[in-house]
Protein backbone atom coordinates (compact mmCIF):
# COMPACT_ATOMS: atom_id res chain seq x y z
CA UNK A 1 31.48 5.64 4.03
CA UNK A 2 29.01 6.96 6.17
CA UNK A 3 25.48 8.38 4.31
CA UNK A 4 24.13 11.60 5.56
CA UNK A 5 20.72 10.69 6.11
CA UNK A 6 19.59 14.44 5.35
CA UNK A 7 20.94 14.71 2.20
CA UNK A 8 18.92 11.20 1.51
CA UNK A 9 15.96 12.71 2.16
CA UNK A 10 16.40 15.89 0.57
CA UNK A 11 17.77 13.55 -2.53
CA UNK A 12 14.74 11.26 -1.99
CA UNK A 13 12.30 14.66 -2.37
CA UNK A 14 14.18 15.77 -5.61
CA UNK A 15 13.62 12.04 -6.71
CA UNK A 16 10.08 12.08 -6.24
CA UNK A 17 9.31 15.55 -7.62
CA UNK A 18 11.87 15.18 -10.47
CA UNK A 19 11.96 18.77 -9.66
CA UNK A 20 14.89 21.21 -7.74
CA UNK A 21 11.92 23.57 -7.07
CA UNK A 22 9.07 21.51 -6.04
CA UNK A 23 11.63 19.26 -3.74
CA UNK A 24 12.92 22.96 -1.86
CA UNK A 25 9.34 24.08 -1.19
CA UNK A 26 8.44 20.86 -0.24
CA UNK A 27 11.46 20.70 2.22
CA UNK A 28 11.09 24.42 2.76
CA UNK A 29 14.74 25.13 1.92
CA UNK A 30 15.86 27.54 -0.55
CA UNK A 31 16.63 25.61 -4.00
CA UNK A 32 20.23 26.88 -3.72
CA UNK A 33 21.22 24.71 -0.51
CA UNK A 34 18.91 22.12 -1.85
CA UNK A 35 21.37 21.82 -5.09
CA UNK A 36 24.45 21.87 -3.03
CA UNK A 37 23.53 19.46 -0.90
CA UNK A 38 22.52 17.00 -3.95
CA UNK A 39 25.63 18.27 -5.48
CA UNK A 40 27.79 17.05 -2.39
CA UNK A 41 25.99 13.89 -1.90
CA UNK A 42 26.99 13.25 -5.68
CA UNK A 43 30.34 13.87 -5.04
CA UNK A 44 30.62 11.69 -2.03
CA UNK A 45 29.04 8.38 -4.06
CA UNK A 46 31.14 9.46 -6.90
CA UNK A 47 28.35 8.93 -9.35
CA UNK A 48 25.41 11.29 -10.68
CA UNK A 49 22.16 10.66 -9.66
CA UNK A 50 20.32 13.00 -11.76
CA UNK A 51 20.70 14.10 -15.33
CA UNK A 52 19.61 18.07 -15.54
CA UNK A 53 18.32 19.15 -19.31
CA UNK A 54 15.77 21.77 -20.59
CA UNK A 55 13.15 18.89 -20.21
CA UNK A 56 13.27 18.42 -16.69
CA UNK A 57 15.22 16.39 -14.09
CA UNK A 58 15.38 12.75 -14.74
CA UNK A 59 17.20 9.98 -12.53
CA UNK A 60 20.07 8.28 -13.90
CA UNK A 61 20.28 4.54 -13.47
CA UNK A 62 22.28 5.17 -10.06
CA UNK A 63 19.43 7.45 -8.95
CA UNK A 64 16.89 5.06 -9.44
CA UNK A 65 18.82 2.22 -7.34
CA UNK A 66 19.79 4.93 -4.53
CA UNK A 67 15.75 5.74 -4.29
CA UNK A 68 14.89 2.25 -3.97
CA UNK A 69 17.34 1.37 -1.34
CA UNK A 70 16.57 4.83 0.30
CA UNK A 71 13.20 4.94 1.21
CA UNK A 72 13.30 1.28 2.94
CA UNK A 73 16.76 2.84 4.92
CA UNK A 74 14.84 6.39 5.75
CA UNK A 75 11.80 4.63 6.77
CA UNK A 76 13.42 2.27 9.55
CA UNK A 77 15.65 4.95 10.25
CA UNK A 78 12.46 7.04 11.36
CA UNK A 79 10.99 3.66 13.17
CA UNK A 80 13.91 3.26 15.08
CA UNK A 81 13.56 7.32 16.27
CA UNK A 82 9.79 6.37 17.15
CA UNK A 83 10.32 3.33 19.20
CA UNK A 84 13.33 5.04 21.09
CA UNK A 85 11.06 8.17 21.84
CA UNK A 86 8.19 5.58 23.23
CA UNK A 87 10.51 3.36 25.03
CA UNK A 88 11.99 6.60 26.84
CA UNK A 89 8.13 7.60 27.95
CA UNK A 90 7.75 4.24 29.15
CA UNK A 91 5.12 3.65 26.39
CA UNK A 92 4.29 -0.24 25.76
CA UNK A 93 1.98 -0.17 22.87
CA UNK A 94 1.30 -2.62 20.57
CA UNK A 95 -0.30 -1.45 17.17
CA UNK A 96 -2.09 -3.50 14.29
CA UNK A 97 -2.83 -2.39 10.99
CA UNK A 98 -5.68 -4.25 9.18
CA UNK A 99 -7.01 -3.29 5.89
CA UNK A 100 -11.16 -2.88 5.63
CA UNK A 101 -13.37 -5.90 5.77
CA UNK A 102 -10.81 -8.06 8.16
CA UNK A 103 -12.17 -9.04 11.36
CA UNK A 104 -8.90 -8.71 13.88
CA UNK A 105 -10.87 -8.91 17.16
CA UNK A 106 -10.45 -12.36 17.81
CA UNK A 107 -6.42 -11.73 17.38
CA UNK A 108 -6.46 -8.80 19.36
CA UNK A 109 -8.33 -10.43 22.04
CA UNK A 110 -6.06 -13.52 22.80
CA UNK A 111 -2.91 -11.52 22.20
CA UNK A 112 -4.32 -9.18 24.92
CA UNK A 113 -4.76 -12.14 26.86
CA UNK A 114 -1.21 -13.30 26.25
CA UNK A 115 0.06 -9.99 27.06
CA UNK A 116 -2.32 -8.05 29.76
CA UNK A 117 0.32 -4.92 30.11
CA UNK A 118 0.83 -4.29 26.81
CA UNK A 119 -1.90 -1.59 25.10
CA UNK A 120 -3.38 -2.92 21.85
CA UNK A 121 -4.17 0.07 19.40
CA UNK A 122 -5.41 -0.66 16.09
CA UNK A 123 -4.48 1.07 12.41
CA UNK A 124 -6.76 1.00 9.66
CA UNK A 125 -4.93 1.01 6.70
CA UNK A 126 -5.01 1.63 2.77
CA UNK A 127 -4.11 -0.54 -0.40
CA UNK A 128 -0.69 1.92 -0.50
CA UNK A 129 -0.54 2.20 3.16
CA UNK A 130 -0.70 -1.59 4.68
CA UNK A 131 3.15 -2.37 4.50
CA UNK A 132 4.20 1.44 4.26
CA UNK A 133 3.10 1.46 7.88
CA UNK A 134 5.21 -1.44 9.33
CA UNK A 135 8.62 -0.23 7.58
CA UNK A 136 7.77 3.41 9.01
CA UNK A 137 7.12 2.06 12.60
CA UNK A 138 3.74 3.28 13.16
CA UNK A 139 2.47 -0.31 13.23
CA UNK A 140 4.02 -3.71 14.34
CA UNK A 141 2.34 -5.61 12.77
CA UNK A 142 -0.51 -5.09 9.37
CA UNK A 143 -2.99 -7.55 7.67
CA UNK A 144 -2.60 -6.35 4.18
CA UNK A 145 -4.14 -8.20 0.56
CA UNK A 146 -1.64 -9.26 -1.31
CA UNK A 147 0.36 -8.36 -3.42
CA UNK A 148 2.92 -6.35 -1.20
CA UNK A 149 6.28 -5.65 -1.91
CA UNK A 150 7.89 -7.92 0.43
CA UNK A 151 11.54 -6.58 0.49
CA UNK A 152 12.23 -6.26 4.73
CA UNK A 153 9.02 -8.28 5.48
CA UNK A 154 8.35 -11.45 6.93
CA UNK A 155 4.86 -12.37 5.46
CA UNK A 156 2.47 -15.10 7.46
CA UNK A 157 -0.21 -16.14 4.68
CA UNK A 158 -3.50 -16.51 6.60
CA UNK A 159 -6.34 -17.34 4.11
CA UNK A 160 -8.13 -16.10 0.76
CA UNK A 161 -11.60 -14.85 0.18
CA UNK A 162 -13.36 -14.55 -3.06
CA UNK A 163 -13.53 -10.93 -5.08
CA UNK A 164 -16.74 -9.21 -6.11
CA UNK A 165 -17.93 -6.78 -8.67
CA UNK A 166 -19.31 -3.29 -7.61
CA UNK A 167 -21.23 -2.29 -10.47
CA UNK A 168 -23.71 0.91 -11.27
CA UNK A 169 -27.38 0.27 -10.08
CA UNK A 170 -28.37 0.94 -13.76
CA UNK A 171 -25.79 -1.27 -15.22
CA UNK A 172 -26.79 -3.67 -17.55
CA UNK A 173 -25.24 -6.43 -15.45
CA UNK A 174 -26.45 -5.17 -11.81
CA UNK A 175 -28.48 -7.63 -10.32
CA UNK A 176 -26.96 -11.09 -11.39
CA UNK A 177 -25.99 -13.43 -8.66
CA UNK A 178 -22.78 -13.79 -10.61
CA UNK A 179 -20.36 -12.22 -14.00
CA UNK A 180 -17.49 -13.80 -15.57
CA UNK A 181 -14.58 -10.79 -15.84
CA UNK A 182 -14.82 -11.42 -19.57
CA UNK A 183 -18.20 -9.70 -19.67
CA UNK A 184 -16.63 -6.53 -17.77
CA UNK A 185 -13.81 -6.28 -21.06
CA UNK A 186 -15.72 -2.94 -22.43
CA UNK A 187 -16.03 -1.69 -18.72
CA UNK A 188 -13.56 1.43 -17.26
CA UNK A 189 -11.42 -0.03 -14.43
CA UNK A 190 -11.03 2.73 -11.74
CA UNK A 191 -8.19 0.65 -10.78
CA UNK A 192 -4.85 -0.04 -11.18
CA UNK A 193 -5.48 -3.06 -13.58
CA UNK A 194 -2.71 -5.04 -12.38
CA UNK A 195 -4.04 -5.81 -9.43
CA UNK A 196 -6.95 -7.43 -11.38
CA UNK A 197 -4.53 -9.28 -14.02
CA UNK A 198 -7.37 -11.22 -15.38
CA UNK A 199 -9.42 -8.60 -16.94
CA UNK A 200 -6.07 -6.71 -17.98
CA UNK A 201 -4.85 -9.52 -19.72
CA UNK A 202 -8.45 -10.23 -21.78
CA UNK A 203 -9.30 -6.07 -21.86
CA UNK A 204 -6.10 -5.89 -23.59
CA UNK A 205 -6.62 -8.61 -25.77
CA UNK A 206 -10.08 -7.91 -27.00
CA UNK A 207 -9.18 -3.74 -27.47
CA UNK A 208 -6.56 -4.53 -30.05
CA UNK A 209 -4.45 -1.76 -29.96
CA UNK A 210 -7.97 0.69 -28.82
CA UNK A 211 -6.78 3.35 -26.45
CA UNK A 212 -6.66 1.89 -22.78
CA UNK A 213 -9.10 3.06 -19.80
CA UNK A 214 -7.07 5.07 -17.62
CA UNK A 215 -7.62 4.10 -13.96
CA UNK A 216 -8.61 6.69 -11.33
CA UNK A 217 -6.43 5.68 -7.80
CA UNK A 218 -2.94 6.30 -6.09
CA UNK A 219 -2.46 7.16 -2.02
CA UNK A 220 -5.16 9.89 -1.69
CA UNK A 221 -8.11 7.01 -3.15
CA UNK A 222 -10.59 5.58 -1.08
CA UNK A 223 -12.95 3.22 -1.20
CA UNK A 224 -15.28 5.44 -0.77
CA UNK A 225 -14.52 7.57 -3.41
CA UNK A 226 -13.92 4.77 -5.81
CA UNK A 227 -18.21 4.20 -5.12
CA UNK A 228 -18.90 7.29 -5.64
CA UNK A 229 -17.24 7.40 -9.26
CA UNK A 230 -19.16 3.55 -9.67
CA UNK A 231 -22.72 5.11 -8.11
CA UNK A 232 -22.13 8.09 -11.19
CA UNK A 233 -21.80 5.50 -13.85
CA UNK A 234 -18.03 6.47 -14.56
CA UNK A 235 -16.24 2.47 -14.06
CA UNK A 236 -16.73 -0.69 -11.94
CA UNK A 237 -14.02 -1.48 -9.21
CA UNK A 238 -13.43 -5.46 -7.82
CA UNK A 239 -13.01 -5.56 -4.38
CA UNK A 240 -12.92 -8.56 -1.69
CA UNK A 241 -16.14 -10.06 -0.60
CA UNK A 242 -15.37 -8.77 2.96
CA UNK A 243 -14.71 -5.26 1.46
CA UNK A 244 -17.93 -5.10 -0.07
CA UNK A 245 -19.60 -6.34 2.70
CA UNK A 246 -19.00 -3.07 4.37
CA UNK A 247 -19.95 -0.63 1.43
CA UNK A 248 -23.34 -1.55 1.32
CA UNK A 249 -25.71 1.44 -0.89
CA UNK A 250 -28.64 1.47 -2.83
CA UNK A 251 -26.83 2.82 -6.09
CA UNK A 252 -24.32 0.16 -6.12
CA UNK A 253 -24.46 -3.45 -7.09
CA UNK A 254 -22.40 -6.12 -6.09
CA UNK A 255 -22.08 -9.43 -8.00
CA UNK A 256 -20.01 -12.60 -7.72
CA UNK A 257 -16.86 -12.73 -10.02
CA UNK A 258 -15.96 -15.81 -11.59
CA UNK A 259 -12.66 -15.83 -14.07
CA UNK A 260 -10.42 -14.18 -10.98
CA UNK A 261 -8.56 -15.40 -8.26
CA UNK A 262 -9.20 -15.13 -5.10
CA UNK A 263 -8.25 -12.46 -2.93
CA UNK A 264 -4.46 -13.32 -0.37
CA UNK A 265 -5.06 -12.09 2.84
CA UNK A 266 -1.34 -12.12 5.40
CA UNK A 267 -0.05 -11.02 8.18
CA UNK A 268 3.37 -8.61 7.64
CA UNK A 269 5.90 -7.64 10.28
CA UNK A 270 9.49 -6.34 10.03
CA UNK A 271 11.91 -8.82 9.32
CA UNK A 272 14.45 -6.76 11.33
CA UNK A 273 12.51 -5.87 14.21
CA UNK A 274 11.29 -9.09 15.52
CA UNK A 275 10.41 -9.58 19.64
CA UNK A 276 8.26 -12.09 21.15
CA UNK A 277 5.16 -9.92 21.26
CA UNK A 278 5.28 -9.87 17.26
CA UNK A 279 6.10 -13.71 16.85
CA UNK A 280 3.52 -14.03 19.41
CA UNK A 281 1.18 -12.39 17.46
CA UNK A 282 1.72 -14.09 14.51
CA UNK A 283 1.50 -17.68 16.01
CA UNK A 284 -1.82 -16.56 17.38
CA UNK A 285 -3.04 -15.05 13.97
CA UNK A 286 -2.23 -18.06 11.88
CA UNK A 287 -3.80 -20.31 14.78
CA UNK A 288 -7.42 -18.42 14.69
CA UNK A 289 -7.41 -16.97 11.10
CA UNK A 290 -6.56 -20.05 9.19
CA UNK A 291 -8.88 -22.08 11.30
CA UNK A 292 -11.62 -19.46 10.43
């Protein structure tokens, strides 16, 4: 059986909106032809992805496996359409991704080296962006902070770095050389708190049962405006030495964190889209980034 790949994306939108109406105007089809094209692709898996009440649209069990194998599937499926389009222009560009506060010159610089006719372009990235960006194609290779979802990557660990507070100039901590995360268990995370298991796991413990601090992030949140929300006294953030290193202002203090682990910095690259420029690459950034 061959999948349609438009009806996967038009089933992927009415995944992600949980809604027939949102998914059309997103799609900018009329809700009709959206529903007979979900409708079809049903009938042509033979299952039903979506259960259809007067509470909404809800996946069924199906659904949710077809949207995780989906988006990997649509996503190489649009690399492979970019790299086709470049190779036919005669376009031999080579792009890295690198999320803020890691230094990628010295990389760049002997892989440009190694390769003198291939055009180096770099990618800064975000937290929800850094692998997005090599299963989409726009990048061959990213230096992301772990944790990534590694499902169609090939990840080179490189080194860790140690993670810092940002705290509120006025905060009753700002100023200390160094905090343990157990004196940041009252504090609002602006977040997600599983990337900071350590405080989640004692925050939890010491609310008992108290209503949790809702954390302020998702694709649209940058660094940036994560300080701004710390500079107006609203929640701390814990960031990567390196990161902070950049974000340097007057309202915001930085302290050493003890009682975390360090922060996982790695190189990621397709594990279907390998060539000796990436493999290159990666050789060279384990060689120089490990050593430093």
């Amino acid at each position: 059986m061959d999948l349609d790949l438009r009806r996967l994306r038009y089933f992927v939108a009415v995944a992600e909106e949980l809604s027939f109406g949102r998914a059309a105007e997103r799609l900018r089809i009329a809700q009709p032809a959206l529903s007979r094209q979900i409708r079809s692709l049903e009938q042509e898996l033979r299952i039903a992805l979506f259960t259809r009440s007067s509470r909404g649209t809800e996946l069924t069990p199906a659904g949710a496996q077809l949207l995780a194998d989906a988006r990997p599937l649509l996503a190489s499926a649009g690399a492979m359409e970019r790299r086709a389009r470049l190779a036919a222009r005669g376009d031999n560009r080579f792009t890295v991704a690198f999320m803020p506060g890691i230094l990628v010159t010295p990389v760049v610089r002997a892989f440009t080296d190694a390769f003198p006719a291939v055009s180096v372009e770099v990618l800064r990235t975000s937290y929800y962006e850094q692998a997005a960006v090599v299963h989409d194609g726009r990048a061959d290779v990213s230096f992301v902070r772990l944790p990534v979802p590694a499902n169609g990557l090939t990840i080179v660990p490189l080194f860790a770095e140690p993670r810092v507070v940002a705290l509120p100039a006025g905060h009753r901590l700002a100023g200390k050389d160094r905090v343990h995360v157990s004196d940041l268990v009252d504090e609002h995370l602006l977040q997600d708190p599983a990337l900071v298991p350590e405080w989640r796991n004692i925050a939890t413990e010491e609310r008992q049962g108290a209503r949790p601090h809702h954390w302020r992030s998702g694709p649209g949140s940058t660094m940036e405006e994560k300080l701004e929300h710390v500079a107006a006294e609203q929640g701390i953030i814990i960031v990567p030495r390196s990161t902070a290193a950049l974000y340097t202002r007057s309202d915001v203090s930085y302290s050493a964190l003890d009682g975390v682990a360090d922060n996982h910095v790695a190189l990621a690259h397709s594990d279907q889209r390998e060539s000796a420029e990436v493999r290159r690459f990666a050789e060279l950034a384990a060689r120089l980034m490990r050593t430093a």
